[in-house]
PDB file of N, CA and C in Angstrom:
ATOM      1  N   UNK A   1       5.391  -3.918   8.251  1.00  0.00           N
ATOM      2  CA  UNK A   1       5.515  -3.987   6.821  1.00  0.00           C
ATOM      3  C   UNK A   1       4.420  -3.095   6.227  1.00  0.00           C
ATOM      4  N   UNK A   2       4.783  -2.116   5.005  1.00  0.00           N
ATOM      5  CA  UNK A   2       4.003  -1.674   4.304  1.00  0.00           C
ATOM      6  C   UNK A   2       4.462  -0.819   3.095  1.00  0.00           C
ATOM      7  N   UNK A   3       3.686  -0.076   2.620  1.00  0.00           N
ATOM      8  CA  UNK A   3       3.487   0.087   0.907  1.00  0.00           C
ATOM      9  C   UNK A   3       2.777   1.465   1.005  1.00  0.00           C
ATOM     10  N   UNK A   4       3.723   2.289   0.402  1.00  0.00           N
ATOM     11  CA  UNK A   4       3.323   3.566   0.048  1.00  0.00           C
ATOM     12  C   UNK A   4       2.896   3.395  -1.437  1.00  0.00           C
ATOM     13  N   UNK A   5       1.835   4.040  -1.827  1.00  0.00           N
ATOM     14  CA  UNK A   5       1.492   4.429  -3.348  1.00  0.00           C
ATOM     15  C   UNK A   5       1.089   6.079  -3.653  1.00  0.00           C
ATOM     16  N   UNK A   6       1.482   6.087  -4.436  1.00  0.00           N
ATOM     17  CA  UNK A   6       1.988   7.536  -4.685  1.00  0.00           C
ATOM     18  C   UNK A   6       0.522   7.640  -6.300  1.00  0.00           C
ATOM     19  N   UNK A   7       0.560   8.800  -6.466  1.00  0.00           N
ATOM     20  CA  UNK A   7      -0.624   9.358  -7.561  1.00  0.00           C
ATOM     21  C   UNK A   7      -0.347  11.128  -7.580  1.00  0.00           C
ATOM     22  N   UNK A   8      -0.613  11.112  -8.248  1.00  0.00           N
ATOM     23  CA  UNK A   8      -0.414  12.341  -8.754  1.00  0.00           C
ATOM     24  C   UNK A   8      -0.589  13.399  -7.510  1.00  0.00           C
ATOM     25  N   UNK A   9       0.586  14.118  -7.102  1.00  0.00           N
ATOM     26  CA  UNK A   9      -0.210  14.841  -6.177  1.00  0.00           C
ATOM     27  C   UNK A   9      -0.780  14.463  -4.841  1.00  0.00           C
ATOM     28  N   UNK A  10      -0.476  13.196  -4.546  1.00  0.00           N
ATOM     29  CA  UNK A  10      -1.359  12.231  -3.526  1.00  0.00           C
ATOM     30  C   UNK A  10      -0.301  11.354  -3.310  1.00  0.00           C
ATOM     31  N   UNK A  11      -0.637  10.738  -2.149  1.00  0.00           N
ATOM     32  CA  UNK A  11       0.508   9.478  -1.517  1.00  0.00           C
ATOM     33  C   UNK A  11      -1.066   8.725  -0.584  1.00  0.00           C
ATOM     34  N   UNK A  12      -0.414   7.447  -0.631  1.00  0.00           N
ATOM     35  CA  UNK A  12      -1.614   7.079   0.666  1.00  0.00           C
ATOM     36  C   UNK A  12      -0.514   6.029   1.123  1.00  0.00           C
ATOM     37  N   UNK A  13      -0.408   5.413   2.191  1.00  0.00           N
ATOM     38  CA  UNK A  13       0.071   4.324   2.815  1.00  0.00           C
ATOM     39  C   UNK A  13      -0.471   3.289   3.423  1.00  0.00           C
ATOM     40  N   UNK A  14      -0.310   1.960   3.102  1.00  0.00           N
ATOM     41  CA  UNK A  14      -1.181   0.853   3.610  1.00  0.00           C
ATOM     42  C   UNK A  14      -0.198  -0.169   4.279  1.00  0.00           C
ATOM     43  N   UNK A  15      -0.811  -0.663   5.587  1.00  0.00           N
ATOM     44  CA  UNK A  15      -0.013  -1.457   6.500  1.00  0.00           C
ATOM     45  C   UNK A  15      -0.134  -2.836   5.707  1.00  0.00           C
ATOM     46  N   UNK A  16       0.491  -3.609   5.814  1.00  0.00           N
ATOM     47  CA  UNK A  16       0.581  -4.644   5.212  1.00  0.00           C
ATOM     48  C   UNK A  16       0.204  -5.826   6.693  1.00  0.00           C
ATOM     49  N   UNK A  17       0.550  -5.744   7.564  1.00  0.00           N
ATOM     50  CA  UNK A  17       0.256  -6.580   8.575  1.00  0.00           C
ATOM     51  C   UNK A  17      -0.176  -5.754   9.867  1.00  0.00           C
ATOM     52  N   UNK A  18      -1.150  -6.668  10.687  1.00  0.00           N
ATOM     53  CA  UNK A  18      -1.545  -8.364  10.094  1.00  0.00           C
ATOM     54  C   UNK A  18      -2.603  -7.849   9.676  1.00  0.00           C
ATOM     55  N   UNK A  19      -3.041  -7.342   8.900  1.00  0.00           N
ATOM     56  CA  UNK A  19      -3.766  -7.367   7.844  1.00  0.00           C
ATOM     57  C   UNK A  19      -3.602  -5.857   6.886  1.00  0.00           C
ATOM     58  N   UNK A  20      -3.834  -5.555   5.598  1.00  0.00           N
ATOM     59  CA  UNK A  20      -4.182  -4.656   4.766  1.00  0.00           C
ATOM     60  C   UNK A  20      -5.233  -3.640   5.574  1.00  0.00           C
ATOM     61  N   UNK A  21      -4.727  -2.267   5.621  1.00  0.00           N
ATOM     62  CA  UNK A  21      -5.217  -1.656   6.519  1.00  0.00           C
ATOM     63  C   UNK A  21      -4.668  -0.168   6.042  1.00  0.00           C
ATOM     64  N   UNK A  22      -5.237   1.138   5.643  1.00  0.00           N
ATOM     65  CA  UNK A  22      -5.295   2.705   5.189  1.00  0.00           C
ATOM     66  C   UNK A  22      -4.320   2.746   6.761  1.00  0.00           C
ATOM     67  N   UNK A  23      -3.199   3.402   6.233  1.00  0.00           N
ATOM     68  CA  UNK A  23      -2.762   3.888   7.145  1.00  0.00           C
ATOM     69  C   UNK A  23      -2.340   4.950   7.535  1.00  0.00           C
ATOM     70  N   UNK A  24      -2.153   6.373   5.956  1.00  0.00           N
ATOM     71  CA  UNK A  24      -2.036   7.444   5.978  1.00  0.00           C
ATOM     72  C   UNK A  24      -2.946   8.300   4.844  1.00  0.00           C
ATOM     73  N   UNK A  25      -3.338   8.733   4.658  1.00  0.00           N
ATOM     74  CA  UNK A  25      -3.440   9.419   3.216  1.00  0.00           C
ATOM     75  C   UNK A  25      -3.478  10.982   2.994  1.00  0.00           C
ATOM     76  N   UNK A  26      -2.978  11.369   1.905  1.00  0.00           N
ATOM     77  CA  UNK A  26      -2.524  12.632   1.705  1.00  0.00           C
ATOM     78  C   UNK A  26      -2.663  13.167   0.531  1.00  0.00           C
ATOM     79  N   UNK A  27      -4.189  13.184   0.152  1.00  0.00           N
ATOM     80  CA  UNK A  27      -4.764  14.043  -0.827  1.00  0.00           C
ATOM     81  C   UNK A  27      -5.385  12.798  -1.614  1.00  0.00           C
ATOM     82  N   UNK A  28      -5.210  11.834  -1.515  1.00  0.00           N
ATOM     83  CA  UNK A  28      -6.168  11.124  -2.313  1.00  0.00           C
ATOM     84  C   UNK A  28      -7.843  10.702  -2.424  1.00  0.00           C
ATOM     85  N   UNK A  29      -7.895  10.374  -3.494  1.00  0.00           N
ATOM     86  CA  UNK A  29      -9.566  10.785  -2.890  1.00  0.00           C
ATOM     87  C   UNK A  29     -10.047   9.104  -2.868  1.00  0.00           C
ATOM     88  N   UNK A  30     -11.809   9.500  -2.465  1.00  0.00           N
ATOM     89  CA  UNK A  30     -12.078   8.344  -1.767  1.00  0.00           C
ATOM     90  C   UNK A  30     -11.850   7.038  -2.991  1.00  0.00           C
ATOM     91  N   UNK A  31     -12.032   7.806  -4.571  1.00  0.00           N
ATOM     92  CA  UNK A  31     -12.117   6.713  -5.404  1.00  0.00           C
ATOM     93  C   UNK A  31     -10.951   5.479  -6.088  1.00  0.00           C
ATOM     94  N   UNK A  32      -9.838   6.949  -5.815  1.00  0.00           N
ATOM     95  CA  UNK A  32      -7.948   6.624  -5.685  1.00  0.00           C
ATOM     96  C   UNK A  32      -7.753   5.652  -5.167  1.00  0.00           C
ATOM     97  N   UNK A  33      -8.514   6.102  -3.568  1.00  0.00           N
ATOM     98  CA  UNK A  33      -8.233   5.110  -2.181  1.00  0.00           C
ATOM     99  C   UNK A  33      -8.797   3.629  -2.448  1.00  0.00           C
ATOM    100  N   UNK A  34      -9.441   3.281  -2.865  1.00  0.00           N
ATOM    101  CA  UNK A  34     -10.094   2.097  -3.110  1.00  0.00           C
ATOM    102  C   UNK A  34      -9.806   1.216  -4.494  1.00  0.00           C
ATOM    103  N   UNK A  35      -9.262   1.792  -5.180  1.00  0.00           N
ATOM    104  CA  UNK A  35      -8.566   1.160  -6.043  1.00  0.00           C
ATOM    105  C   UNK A  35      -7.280   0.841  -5.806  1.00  0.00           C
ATOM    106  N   UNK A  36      -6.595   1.809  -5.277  1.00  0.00           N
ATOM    107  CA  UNK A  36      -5.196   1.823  -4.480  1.00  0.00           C
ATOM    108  C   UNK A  36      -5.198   0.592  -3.415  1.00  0.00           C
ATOM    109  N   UNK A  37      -6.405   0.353  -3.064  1.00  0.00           N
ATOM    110  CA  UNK A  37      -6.325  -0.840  -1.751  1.00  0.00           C
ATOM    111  C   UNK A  37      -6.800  -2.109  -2.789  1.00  0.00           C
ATOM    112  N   UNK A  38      -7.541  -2.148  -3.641  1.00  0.00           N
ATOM    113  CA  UNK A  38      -7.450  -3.083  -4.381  1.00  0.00           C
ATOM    114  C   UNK A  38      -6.288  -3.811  -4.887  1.00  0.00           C
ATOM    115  N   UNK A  39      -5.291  -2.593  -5.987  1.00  0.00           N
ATOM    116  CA  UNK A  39      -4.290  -3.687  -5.726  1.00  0.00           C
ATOM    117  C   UNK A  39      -3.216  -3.957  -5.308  1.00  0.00           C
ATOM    118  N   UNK A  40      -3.325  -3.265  -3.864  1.00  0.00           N
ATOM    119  CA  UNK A  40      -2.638  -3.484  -2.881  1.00  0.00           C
ATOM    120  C   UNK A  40      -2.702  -5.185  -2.602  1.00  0.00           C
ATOM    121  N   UNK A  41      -4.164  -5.475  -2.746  1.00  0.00           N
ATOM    122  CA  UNK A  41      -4.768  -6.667  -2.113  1.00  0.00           C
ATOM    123  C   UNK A  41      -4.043  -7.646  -3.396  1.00  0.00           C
ATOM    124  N   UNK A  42      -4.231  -7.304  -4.489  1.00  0.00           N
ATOM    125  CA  UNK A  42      -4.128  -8.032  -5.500  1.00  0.00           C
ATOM    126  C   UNK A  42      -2.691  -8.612  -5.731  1.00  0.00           C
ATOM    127  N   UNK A  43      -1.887  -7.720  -5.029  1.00  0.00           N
ATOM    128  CA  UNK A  43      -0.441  -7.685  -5.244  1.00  0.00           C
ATOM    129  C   UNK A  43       0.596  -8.146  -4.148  1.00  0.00           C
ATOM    130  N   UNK A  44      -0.109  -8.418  -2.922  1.00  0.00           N
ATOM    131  CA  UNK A  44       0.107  -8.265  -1.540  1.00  0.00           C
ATOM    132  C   UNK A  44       1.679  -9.378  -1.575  1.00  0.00           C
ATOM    133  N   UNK A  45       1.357 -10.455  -2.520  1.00  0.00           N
ATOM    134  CA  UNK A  45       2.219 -10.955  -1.871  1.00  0.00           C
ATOM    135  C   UNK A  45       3.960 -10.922  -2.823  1.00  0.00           C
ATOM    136  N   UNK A  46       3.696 -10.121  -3.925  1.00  0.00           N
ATOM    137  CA  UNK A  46       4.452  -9.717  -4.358  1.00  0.00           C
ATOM    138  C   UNK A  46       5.206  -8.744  -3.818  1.00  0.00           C
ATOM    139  N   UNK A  47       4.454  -7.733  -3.733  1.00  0.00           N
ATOM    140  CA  UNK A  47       4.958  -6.342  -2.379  1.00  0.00           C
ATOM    141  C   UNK A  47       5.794  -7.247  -1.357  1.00  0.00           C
ATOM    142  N   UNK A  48       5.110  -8.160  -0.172  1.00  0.00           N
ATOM    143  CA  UNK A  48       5.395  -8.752   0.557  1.00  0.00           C
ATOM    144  C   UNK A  48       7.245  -9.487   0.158  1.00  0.00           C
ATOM    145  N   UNK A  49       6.829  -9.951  -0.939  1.00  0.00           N
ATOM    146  CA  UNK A  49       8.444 -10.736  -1.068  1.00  0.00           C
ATOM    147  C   UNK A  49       9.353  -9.815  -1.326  1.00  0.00           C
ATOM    148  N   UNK A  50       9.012  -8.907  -1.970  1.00  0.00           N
ATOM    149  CA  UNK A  50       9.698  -7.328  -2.786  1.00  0.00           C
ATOM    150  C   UNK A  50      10.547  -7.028  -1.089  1.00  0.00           C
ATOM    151  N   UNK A  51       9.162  -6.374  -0.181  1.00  0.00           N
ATOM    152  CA  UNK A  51      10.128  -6.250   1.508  1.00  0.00           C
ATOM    153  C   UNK A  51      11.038  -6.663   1.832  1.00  0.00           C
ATOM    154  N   UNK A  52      10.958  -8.534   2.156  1.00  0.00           N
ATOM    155  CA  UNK A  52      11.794  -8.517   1.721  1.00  0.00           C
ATOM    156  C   UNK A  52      13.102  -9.220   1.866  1.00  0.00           C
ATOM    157  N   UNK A  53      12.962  -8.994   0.424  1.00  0.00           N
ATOM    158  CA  UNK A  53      14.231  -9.040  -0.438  1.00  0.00           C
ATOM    159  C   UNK A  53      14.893  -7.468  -0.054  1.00  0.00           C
ATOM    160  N   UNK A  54      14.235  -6.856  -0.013  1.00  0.00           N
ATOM    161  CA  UNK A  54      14.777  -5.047   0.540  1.00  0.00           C
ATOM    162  C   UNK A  54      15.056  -4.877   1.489  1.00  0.00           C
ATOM    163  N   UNK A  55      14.667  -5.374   2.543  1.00  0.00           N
ATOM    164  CA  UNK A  55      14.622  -5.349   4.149  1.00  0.00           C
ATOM    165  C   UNK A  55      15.481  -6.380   4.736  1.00  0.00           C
ATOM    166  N   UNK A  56      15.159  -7.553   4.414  1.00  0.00           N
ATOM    167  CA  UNK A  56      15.779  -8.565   5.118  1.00  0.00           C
ATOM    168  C   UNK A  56      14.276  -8.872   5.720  1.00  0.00           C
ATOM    169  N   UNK A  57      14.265 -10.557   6.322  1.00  0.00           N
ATOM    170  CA  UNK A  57      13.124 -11.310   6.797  1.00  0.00           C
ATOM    171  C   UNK A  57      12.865 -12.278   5.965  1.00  0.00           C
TER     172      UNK A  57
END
């Protein structure tokens, strides 16, 4: 499971299990990145049900 976030110009990807974890990034910078994982964290389990409902599980 995981969560691409996209920014201008930039994408980063974060694993969702088993734990919140940088899993790609592609032009974002370090300050993007850390807010981007914030509310990743903040949101996790919304994302999480969002999957899914998209995926199946």
């Amino acid at each position: 499971m995981h969560v691409h976030v996209m920014g201008q110009n930039c994408e980063a990807k974060f694993w969702l299990e088993p734990e919140i974890e940088l899993s790609v990034n592609k032009g974002m910078s370090v300050v993007l990145l850390k807010k981007a994982e914030n509310l990743v964290i903040q949101r996790q389990e919304e994302i999480r049900n969002a999957w899914k409902t998209h995926f199946g599980g």
